[in-house]
Protein backbone atom coordinates (compact mmCIF):
# COMPACT_ATOMS: atom_id res chain seq x y z
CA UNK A 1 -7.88 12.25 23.96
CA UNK A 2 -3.93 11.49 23.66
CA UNK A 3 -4.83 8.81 26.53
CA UNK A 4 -7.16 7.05 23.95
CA UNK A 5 -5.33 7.64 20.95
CA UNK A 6 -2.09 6.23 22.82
CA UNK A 7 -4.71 2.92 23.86
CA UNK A 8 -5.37 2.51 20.09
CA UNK A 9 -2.26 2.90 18.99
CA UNK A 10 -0.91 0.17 21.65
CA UNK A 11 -3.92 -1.99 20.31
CA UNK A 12 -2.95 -1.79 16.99
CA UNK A 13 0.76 -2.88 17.70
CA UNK A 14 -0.54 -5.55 20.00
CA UNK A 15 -2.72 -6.92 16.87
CA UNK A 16 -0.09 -6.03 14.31
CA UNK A 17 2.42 -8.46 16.33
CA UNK A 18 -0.09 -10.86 17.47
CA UNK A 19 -1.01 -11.75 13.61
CA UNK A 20 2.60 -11.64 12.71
CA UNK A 21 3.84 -14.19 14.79
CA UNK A 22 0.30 -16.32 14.09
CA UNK A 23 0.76 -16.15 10.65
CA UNK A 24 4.97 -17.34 10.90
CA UNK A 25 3.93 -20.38 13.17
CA UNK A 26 1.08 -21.32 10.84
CA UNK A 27 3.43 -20.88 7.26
CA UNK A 28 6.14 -22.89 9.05
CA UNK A 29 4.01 -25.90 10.12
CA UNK A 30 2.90 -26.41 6.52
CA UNK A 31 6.94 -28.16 5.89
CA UNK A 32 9.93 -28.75 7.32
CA UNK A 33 11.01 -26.31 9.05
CA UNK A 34 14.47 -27.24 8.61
CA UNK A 35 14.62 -27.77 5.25
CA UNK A 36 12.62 -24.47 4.95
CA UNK A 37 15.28 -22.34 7.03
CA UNK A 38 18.32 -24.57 4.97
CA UNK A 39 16.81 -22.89 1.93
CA UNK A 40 16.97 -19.37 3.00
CA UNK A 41 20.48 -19.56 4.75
CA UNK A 42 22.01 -21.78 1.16
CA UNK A 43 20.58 -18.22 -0.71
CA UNK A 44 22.69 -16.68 -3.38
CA UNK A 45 23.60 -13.60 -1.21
CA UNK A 46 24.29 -11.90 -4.37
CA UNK A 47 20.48 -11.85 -5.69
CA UNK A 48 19.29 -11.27 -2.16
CA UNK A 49 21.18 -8.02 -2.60
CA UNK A 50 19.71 -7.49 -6.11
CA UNK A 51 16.36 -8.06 -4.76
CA UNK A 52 16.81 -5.65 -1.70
CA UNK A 53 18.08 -3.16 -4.19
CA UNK A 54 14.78 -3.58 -6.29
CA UNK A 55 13.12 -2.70 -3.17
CA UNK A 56 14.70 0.40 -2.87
CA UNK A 57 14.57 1.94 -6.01
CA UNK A 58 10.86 1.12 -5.20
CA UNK A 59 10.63 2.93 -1.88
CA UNK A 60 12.53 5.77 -3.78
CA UNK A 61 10.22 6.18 -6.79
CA UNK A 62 6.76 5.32 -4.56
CA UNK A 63 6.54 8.80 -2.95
CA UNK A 64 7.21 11.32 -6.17
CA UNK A 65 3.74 10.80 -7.25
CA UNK A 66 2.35 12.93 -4.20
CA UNK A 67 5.56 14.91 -5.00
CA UNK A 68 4.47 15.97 -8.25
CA UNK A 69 0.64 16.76 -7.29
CA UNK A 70 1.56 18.31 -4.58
CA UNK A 71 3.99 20.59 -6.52
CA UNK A 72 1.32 21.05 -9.17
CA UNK A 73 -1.84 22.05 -6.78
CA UNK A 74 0.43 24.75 -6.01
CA UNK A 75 1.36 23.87 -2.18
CA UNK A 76 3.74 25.63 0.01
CA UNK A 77 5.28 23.02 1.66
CA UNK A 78 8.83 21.85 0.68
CA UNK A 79 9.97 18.69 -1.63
CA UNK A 80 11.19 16.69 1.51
CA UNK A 81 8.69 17.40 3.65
CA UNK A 82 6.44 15.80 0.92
CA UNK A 83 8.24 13.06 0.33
CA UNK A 84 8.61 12.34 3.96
CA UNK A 85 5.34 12.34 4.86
CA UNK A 86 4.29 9.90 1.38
CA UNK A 87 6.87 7.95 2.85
CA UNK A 88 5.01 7.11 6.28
CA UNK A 89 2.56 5.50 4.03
CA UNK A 90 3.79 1.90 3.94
CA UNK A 91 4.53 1.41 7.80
CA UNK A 92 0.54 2.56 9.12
CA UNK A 93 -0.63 1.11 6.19
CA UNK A 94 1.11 -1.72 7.34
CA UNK A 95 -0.46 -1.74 10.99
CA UNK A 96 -3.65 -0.80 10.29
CA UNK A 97 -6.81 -3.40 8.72
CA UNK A 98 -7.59 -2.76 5.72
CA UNK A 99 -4.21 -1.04 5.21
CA UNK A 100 -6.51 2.30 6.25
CA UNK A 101 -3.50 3.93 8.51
CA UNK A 102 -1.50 5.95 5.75
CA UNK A 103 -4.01 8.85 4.45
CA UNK A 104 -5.28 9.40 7.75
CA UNK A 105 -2.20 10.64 9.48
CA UNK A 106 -1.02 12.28 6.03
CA UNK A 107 -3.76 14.26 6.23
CA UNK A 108 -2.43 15.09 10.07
CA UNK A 109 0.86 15.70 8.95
CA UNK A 110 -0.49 18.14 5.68
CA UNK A 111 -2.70 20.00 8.30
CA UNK A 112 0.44 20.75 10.33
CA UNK A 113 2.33 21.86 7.08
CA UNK A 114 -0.87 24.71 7.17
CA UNK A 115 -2.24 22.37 3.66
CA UNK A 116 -5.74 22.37 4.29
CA UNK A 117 -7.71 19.45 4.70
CA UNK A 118 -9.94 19.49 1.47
CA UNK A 119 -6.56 19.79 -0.75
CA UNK A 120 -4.50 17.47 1.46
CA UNK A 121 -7.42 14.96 1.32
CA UNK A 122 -8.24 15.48 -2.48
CA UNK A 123 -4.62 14.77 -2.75
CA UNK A 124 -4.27 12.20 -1.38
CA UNK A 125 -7.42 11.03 -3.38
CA UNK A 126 -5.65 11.74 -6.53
CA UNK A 127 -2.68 9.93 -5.13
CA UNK A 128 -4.59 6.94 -4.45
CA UNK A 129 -6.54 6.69 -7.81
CA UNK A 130 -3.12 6.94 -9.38
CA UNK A 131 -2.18 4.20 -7.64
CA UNK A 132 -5.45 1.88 -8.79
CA UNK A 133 -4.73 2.73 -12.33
CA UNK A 134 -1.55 1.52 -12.16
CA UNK A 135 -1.65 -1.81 -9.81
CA UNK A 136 -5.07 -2.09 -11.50
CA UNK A 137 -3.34 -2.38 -15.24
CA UNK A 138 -0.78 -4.87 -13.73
CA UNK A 139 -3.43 -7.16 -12.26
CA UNK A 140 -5.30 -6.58 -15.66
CA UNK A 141 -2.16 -8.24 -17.61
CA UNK A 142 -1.85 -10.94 -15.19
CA UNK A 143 -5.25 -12.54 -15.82
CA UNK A 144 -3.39 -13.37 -19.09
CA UNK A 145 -1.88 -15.95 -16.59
CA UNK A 146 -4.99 -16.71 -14.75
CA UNK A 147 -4.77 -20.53 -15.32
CA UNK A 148 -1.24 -20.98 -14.44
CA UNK A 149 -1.64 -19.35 -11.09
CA UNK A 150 -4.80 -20.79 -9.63
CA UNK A 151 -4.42 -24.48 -9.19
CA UNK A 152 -7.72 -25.20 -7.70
CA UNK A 153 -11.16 -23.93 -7.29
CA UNK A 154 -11.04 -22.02 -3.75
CA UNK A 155 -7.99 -20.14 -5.24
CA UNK A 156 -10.10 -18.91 -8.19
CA UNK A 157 -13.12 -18.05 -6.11
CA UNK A 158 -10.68 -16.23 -4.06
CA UNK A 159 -9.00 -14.68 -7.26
CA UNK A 160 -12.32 -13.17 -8.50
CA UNK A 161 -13.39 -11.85 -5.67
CA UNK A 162 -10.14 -10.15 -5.23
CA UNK A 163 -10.28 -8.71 -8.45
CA UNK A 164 -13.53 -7.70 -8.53
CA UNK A 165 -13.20 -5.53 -5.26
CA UNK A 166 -9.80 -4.47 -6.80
CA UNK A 167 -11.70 -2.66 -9.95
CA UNK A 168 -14.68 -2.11 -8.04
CA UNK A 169 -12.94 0.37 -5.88
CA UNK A 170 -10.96 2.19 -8.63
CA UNK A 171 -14.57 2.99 -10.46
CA UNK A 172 -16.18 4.32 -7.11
CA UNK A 173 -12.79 6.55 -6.33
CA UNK A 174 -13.18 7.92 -9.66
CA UNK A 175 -16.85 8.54 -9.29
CA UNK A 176 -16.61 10.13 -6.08
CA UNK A 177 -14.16 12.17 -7.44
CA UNK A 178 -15.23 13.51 -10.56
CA UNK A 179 -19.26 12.45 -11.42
CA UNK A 180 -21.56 14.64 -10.41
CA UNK A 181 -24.54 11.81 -9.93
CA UNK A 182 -22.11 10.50 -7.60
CA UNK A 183 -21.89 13.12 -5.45
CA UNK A 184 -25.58 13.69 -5.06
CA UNK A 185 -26.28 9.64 -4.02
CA UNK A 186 -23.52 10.26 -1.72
CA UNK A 187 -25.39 13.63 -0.31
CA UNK A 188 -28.51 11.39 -0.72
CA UNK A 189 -27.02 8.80 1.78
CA UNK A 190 -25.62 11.28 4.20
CA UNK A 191 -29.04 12.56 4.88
CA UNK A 192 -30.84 9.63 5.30
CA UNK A 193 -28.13 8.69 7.73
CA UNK A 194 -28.98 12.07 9.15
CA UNK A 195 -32.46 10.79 10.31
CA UNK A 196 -31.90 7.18 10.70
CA UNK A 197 -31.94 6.60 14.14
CA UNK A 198 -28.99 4.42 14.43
CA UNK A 199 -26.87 6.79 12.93
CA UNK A 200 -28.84 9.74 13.51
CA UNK A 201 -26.86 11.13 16.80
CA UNK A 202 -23.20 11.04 14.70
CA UNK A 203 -24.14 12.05 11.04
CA UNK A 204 -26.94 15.16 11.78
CA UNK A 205 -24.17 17.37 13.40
CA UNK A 206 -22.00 17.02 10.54
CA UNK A 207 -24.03 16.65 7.55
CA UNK A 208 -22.95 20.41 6.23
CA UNK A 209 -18.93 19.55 6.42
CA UNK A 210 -19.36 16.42 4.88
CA UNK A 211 -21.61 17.79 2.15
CA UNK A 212 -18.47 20.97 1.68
CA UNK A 213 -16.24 18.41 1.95
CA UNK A 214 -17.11 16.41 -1.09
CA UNK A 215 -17.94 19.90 -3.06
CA UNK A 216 -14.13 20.16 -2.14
CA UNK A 217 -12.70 17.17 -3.23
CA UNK A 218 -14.47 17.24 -6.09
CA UNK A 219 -13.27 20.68 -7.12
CA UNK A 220 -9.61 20.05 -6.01
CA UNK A 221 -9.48 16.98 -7.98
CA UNK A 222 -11.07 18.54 -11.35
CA UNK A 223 -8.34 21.04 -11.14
CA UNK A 224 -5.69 18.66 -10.89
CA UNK A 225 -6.88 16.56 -13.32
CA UNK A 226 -6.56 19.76 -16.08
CA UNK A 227 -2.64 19.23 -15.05
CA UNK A 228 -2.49 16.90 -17.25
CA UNK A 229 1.68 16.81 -17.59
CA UNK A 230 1.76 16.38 -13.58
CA UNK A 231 -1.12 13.67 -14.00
CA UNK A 232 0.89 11.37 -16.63
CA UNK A 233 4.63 12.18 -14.66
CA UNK A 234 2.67 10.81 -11.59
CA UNK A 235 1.19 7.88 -13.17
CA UNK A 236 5.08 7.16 -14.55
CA UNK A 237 6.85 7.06 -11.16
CA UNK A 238 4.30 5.36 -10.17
CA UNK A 239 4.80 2.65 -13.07
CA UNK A 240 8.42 2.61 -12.04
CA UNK A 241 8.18 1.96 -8.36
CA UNK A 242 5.40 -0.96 -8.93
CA UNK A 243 7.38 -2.26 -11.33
CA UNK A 244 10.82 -2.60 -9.27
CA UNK A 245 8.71 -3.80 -6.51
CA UNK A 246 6.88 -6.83 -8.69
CA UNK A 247 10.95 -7.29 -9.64
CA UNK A 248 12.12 -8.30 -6.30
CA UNK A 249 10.81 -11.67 -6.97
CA UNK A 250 12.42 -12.32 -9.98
CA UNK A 251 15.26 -11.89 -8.09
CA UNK A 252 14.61 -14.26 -4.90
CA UNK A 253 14.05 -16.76 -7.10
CA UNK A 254 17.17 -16.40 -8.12
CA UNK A 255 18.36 -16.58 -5.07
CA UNK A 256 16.83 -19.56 -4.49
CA UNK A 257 18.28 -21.36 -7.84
CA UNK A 258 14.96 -21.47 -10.02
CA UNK A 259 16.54 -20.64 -12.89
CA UNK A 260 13.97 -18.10 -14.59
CA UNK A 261 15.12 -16.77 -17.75
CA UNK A 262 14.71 -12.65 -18.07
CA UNK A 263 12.84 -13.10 -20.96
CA UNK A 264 9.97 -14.46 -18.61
CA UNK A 265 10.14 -11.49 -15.96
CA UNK A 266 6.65 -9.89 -17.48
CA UNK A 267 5.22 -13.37 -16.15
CA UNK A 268 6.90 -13.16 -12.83
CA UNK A 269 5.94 -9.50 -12.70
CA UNK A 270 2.39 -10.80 -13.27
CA UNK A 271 2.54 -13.63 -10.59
CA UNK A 272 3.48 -11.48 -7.86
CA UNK A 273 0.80 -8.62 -8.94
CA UNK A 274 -1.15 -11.59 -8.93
CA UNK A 275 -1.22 -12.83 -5.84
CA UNK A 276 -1.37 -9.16 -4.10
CA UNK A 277 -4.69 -8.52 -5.94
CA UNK A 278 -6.00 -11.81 -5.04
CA UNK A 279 -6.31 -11.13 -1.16
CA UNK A 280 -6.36 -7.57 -1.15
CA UNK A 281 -9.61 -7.28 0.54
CA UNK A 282 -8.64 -9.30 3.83
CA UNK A 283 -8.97 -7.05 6.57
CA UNK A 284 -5.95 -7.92 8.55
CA UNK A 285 -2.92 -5.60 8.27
CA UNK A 286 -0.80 -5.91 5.51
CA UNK A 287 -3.02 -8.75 4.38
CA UNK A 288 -1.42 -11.03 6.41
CA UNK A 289 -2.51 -14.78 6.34
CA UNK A 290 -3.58 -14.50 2.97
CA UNK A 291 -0.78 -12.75 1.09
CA UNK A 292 1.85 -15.44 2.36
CA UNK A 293 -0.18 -18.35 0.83
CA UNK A 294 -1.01 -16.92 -2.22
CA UNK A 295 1.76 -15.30 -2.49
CA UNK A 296 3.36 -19.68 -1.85
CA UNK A 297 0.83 -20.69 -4.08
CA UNK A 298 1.83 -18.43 -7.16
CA UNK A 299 5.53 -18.94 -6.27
CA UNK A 300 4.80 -23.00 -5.93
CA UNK A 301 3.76 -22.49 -9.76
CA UNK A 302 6.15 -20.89 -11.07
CA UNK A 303 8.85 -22.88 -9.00
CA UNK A 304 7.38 -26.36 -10.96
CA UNK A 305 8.03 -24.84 -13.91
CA UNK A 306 11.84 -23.67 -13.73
CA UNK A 307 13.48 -25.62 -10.61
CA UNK A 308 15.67 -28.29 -11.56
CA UNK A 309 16.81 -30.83 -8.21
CA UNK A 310 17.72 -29.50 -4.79
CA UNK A 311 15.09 -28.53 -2.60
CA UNK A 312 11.35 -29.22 -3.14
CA UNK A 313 8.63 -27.21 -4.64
CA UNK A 314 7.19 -26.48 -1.46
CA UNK A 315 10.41 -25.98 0.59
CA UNK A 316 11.36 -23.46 -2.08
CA UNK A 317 7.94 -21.70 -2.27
CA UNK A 318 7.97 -21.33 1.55
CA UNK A 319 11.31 -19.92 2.15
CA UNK A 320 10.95 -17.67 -0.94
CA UNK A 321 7.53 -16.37 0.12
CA UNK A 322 8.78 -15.61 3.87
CA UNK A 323 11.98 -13.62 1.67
CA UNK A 324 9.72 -11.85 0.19
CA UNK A 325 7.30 -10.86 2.77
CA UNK A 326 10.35 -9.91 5.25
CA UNK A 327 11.96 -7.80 2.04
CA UNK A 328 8.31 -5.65 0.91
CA UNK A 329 6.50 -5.15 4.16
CA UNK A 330 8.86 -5.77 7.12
CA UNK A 331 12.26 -3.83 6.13
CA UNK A 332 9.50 -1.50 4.11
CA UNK A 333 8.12 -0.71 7.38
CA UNK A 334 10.98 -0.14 9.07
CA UNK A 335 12.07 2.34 5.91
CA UNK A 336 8.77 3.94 6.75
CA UNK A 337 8.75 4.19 10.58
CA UNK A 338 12.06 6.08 10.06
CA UNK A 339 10.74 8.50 8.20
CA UNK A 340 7.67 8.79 10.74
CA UNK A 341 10.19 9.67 13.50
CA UNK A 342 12.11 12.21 11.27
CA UNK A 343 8.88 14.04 10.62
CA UNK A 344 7.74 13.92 14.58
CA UNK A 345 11.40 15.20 15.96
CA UNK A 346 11.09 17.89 12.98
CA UNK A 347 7.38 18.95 14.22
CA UNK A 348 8.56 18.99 17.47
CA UNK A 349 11.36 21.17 17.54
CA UNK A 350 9.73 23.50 15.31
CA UNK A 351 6.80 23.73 18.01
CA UNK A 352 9.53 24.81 20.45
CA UNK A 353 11.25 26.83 18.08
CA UNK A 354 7.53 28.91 17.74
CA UNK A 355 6.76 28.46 21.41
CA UNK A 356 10.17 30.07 22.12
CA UNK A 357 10.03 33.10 19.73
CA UNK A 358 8.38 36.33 20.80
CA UNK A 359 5.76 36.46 17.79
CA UNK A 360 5.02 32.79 18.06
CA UNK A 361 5.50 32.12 14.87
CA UNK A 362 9.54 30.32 14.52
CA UNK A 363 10.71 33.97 14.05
């Protein structure tokens, strides 16, 4: 088992590198690369600063959500250790297709705290929908700018489907979680699965624990729900951290001498929640290929408007995108990953620490 799980994991950062250094060649053919690298190394260092510093109060205010449900479901397992492991969130969703890595292997690390797996999972669930309802309401005010970010008609088919998976998936996370007609089409499915020969062999042995395991996410999430004080502190971090996050391109554009005034950072908000929602269904890790041109394509638009001389519209869209996408998902990773290999060094010398004692148990 750790021989295939170490295979995947190698596959994973083979794939993870393979479409990062794709996706640079491909951005940096579409100009001059010159002119493009000229434009990131002339950069106001001061903003770039300001911008990284938006990205930290982000990373700072992102995990408190869990935090607080956590706290409220009544777990007993410590602040940090929380924190920590909501933390390790942004580097294997980061890795992973479908950004799919992070609840998995928060769910590991709960299991090991001795949180079971229905409350770390419903959670985690909770977690998540607070998460839609917020990035969900951003991309909801952005449509206000639909016409000044989509400039031709593959963009806006692009756009709606986006969307539409975007708000599609926050309605079946809340059904799952709390309708009870829900629940029973999902039970419905499972069994048909059950006797479908296909699928027959891997659903039959488990169609009891995934039938209690719904019944417990269900439950769990009711309950956390009635918390309503935890529920609205959650969704308010949570406002926080997306909104310092949507900031940091305010800043690189200042950076980059487009002169936006602050009285139009709810439209630059909006642009960069924007283009996130747009391609949030492409399966490659950390969306990339389609987050750095529409995240160029929104930036090209907002650069015509506001950039007076110097550089072109497309040099400055380019080297502001590839800021950007270095800033919120490269140094974010790294962030991450560090708090990954606190928690692992932590687990392990606790398992010494209980291998070592003579009742097994640390003491």
């Amino acid at each position: 088992m750790d021989k295939k799980s170490n295979r995947r994991k190698i596959g994973t950062y083979i794939l993870f590198a393979a479409v990062t250094i794709f996706v640079v060649a491909v951005v940096l053919s579409l100009g001059d690369i010159g002119e493009v690298m000229n434009t990131i190394m002339t950069a106001d260092f001061r903003y770039i600063l300001a911008a990284v510093g938006a990205l930290l109060v982000y990373l700072a205010l992102y995990p408190l959500s869990l935090c607080i449900l956590t706290r409220a479901n009544g777990e007993k397992i410590g602040f940090f250790k929380t924190y920590s492991i909501a933390m390790t969130e942004h580097f294997f969703n980061g890795i992973t297709p479908f950004a799919t890595g992070g609840q998995p292997f928060q769910v590991y690390a709960f299991k090991r705290e001795r949180v079971t797996i229905a409350s770390s999972t419903s959670l985690l669930l909770m977690n998540f929908f607070v998460f839609m309802l917020v990035t969900n309401a951003f991309a909801a005010c952005s449509l206000v700018y639909f016409r000044r970010f989509v400039t031709d008609g593959a963009m806006t088919a692009i756009a709606i489907i986006g969307f539409s998976m975007n708000f599609i998936v926050l309605a079946f996370t809340l059904l799952i979680a709390l309708n009870k007609t829900a629940r029973r089409l999902v039970s419905a499915l499972v069994s048909r699965l059950a006797v479908w020969r296909l699928t027959r062999r891997l659903v039959a042995p488990r169609v009891d624990d995934i039938n209690e395991y719904f019944d417990n996410v269900q439950s769990a999430f009711r309950a956390l729900i009635k918390k309503k004080g935890a529920f609205f502190l959650s969704l308010l971090t949570k406002t926080l951290a997306m909104g310092a996050y949507y900031c940091v391109t305010f800043f690189i554009l200042h950076a980059l001498y487009v002169d936006v005034p602050a009285s139009e950072l709810f439209y630059i908000i909006s642009g960069t929640s924007f283009a996130i929602t747009m391609v949030v269904f492409l399966p490659t890790p950390g969306s990339s290929g389609g987050i750095e041109f529409a995240f160029r394509s929104v930036f090209a638009s907002i650069v015509a408007a506001y950039a007076v001389g110097g550089s072109s519209i497309d040099t400055i869209a380019t080297g502001g995108m590839l800021i950007w996408r270095v800033l919120t998902y490269y140094l974010a990773m790294l962030i991450s990953l560090g708090f990954y290999v606190f928690i692992e060094i932590a687990y392990q010398r606790r398992a010494k620490r209980e291998l070592l004692s003579p009742d097994g148990n640390g003491n």
